[in-house]
C-alpha atoms as a PDB file:
ATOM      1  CA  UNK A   1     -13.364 -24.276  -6.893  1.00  0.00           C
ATOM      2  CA  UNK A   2     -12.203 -22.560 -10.249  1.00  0.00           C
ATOM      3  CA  UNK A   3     -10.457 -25.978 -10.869  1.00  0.00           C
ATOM      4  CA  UNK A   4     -14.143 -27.993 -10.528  1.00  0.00           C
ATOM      5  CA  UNK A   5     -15.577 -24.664 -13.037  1.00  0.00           C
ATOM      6  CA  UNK A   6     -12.802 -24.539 -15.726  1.00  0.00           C
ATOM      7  CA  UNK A   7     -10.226 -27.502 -16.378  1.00  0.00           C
ATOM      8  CA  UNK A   8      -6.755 -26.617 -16.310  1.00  0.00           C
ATOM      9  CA  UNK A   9      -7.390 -22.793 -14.738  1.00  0.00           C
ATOM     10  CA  UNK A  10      -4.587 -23.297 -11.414  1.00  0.00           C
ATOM     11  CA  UNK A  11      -2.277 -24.408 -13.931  1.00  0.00           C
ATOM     12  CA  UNK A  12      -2.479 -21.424 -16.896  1.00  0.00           C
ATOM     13  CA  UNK A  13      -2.859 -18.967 -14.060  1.00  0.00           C
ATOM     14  CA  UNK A  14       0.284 -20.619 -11.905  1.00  0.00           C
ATOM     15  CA  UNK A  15       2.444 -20.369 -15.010  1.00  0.00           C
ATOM     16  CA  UNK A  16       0.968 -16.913 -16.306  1.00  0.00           C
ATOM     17  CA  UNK A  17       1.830 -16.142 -12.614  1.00  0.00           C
ATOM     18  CA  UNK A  18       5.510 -17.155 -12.787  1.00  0.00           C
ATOM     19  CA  UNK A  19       5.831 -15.568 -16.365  1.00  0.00           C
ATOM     20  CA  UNK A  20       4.296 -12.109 -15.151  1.00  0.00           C
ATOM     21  CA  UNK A  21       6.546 -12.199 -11.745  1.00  0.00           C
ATOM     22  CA  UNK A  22       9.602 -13.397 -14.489  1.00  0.00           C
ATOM     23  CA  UNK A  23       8.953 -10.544 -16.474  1.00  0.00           C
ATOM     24  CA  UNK A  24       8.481  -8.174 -14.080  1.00  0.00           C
ATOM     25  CA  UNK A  25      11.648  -8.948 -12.079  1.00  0.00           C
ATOM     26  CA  UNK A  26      13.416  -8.837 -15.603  1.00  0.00           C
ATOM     27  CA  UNK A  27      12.130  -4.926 -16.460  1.00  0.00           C
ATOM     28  CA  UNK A  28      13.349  -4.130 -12.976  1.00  0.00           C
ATOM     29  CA  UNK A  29      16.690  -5.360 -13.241  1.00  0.00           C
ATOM     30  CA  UNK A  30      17.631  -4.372 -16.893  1.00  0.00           C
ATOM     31  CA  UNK A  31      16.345  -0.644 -15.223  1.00  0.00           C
ATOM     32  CA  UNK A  32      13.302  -0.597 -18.118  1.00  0.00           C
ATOM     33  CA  UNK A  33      10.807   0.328 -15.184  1.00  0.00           C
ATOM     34  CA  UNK A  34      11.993   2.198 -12.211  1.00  0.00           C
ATOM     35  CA  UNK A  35      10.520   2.571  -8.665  1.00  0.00           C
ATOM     36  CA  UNK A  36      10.743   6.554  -8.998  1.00  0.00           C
ATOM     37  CA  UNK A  37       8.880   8.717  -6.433  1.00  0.00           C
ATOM     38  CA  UNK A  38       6.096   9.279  -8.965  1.00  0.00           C
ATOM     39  CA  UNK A  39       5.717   5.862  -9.781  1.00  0.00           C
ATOM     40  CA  UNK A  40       5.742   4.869  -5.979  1.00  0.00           C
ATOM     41  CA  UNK A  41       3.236   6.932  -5.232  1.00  0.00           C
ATOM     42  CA  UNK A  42       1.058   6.474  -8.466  1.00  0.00           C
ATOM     43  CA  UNK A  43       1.168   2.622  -7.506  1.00  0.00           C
ATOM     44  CA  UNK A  44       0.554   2.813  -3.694  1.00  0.00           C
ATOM     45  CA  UNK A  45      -2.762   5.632  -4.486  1.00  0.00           C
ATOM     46  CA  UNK A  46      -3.968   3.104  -7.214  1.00  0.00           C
ATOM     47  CA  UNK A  47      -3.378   0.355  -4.752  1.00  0.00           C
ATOM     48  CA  UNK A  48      -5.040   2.059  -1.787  1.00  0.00           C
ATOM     49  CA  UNK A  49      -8.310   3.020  -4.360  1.00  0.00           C
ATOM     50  CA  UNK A  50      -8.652  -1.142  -5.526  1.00  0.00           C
ATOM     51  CA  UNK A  51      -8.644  -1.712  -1.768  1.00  0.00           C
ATOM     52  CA  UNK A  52     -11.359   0.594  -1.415  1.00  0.00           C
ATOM     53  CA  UNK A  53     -13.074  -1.002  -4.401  1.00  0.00           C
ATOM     54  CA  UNK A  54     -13.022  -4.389  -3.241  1.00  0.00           C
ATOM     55  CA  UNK A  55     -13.947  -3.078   0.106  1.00  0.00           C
ATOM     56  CA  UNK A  56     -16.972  -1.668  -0.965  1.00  0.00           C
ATOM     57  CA  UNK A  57     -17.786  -4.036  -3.348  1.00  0.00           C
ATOM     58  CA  UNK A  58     -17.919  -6.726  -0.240  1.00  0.00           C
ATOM     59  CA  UNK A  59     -19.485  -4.557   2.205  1.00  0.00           C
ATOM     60  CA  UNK A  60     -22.276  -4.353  -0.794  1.00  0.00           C
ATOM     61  CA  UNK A  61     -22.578  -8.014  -1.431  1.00  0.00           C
ATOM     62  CA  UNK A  62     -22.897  -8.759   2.796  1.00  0.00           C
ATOM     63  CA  UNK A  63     -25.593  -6.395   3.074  1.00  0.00           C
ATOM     64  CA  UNK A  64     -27.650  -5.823   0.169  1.00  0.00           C
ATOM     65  CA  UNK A  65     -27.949  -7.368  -3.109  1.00  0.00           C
ATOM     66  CA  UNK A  66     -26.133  -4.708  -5.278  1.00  0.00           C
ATOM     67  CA  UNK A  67     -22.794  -5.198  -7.020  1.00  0.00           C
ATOM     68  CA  UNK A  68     -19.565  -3.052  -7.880  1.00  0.00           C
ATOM     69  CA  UNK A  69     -20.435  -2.632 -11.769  1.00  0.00           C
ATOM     70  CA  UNK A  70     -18.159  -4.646 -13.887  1.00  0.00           C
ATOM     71  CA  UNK A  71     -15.705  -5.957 -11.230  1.00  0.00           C
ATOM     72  CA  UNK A  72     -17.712  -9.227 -11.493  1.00  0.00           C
ATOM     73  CA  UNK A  73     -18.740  -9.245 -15.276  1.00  0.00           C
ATOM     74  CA  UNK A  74     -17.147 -11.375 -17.795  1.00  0.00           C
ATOM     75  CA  UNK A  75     -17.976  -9.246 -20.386  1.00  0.00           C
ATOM     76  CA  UNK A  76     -15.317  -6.496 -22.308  1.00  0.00           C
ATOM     77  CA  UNK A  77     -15.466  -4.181 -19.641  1.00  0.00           C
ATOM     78  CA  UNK A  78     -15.340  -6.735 -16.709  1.00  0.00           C
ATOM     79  CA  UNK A  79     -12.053  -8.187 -18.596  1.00  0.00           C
ATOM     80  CA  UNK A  80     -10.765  -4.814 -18.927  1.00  0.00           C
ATOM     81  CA  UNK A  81     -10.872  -3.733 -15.310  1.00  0.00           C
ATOM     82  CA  UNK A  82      -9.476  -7.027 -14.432  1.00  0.00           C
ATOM     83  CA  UNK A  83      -6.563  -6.598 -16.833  1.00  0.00           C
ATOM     84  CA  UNK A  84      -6.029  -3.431 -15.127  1.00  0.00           C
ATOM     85  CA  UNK A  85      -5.861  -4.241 -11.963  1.00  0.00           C
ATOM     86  CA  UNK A  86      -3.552  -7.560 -12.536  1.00  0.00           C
ATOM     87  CA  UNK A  87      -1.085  -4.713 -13.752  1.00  0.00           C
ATOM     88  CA  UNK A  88      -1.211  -2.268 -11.106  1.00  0.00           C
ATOM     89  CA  UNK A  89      -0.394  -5.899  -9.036  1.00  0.00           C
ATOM     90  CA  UNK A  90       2.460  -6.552 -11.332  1.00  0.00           C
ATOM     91  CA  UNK A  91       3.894  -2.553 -10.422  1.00  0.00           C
ATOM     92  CA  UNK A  92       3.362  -3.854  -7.060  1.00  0.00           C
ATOM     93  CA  UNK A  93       5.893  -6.146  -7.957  1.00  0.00           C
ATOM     94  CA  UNK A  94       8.562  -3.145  -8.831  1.00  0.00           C
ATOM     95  CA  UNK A  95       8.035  -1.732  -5.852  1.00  0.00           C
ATOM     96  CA  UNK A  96       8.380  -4.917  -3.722  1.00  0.00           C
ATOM     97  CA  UNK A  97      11.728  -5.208  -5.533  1.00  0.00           C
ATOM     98  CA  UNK A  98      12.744  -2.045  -5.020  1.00  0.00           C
ATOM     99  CA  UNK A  99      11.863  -2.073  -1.192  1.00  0.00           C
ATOM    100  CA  UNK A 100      14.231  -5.135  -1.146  1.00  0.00           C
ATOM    101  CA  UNK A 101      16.974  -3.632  -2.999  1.00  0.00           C
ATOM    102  CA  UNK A 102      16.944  -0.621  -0.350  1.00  0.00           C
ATOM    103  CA  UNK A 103      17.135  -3.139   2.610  1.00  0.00           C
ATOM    104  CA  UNK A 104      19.757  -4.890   0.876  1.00  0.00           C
ATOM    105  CA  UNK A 105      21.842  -1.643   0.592  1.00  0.00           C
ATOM    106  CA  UNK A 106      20.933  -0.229   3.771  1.00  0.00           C
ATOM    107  CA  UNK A 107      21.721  -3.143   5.999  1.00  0.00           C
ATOM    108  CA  UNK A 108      18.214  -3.614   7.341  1.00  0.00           C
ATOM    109  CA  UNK A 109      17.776  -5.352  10.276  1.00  0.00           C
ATOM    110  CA  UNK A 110      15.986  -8.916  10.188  1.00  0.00           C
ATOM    111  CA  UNK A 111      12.871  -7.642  10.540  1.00  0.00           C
ATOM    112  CA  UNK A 112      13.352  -5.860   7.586  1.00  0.00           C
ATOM    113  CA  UNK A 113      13.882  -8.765   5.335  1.00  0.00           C
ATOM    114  CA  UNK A 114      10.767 -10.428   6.952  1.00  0.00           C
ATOM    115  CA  UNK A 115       8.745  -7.391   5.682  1.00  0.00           C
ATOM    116  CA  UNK A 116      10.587  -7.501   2.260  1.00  0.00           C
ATOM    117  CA  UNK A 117       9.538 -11.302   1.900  1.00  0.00           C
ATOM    118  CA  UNK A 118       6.190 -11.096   3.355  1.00  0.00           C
ATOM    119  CA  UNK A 119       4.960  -8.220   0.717  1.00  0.00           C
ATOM    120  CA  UNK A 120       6.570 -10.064  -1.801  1.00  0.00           C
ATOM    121  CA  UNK A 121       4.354 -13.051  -1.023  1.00  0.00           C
ATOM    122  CA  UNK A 122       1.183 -10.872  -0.614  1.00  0.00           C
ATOM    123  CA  UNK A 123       1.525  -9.362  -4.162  1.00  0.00           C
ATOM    124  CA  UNK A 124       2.435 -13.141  -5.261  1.00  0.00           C
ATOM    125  CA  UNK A 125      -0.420 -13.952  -4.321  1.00  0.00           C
ATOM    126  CA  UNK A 126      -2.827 -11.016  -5.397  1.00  0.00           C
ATOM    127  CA  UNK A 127      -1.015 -11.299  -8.709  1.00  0.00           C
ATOM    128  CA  UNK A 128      -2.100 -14.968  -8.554  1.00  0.00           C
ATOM    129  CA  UNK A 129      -5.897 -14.420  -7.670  1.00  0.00           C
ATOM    130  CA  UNK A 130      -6.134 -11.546 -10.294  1.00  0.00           C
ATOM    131  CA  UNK A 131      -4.672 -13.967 -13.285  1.00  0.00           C
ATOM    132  CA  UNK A 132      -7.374 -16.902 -11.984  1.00  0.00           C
ATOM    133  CA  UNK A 133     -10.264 -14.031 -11.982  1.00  0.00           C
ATOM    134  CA  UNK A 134      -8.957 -12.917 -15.547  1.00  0.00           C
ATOM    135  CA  UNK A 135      -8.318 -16.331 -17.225  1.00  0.00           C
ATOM    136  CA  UNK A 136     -12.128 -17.620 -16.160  1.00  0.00           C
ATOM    137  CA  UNK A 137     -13.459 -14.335 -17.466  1.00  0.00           C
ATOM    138  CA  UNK A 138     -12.405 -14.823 -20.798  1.00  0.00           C
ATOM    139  CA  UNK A 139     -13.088 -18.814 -20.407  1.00  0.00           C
ATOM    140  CA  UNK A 140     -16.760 -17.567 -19.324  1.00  0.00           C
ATOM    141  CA  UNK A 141     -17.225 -16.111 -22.468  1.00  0.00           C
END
């Protein structure tokens, strides 16, 4: 659908994608960011309060015809939020790496590495829907 709206978007958000996941993984390793206490739980309460954002913002547009106020926009604002939430995704990242590391050390069972991958792929993903929503915002300028 983006692809049909904006030539080239999956591509430019696919490599911005692989470049934010790249750098990510790189601040993590060289120990620039770590997944302190503080920053776990600053991530997972930010995390939990976009859920509830993008939960209310569908449970608006279902049921009546008001919107979540510049969480659709294109304009400054609507590019702002959407910058901000691509990197609370890419902390996601940092913690998905972390949580991986600890299994790693720990021995985790199977199921552990499972989880590790799955979350990984979920915040792939979310990373990748987030860089999409931000690249056609500016493009819809």
């Amino acid at each position: 659908m983006y692809e049909g709206a904006y030539s080239g978007i999956v591509m430019q958000a696919g490599l911005g994608t692989i470049c934010l996941i790249g750098t990510m993984y790189f601040l993590w390793s060289a120990k620039i960011i770590k997944a302190t206490p503080a920053f776990q739980a600053a991530v997972i309460s930010l995390t939990i309060g976009v859920g509830i954002l993008y939960a209310i913002s569908f449970m608006l547009s279902m049921f009546t015809s008001f919107s979540v106020p510049f969480l659709h926009s294109s304009g400054p604002l609507g590019i702002l939020l959407t910058l901000f939430i691509l990197g609370l995704a890419s902390m996601n990242l940092i913690l998905d790496f972390h949580f991986i590391e600890y299994g790693i050390s720990n021995n985790t069972p199977k199921t552990g590495e499972w989880w590790g991958a799955f979350g990984l792929l979920i915040t792939v993903i979310w990373v990748y829907i987030e860089m999409i929503r931000l690249i056609s915002k500016i493009r819809n300028q």
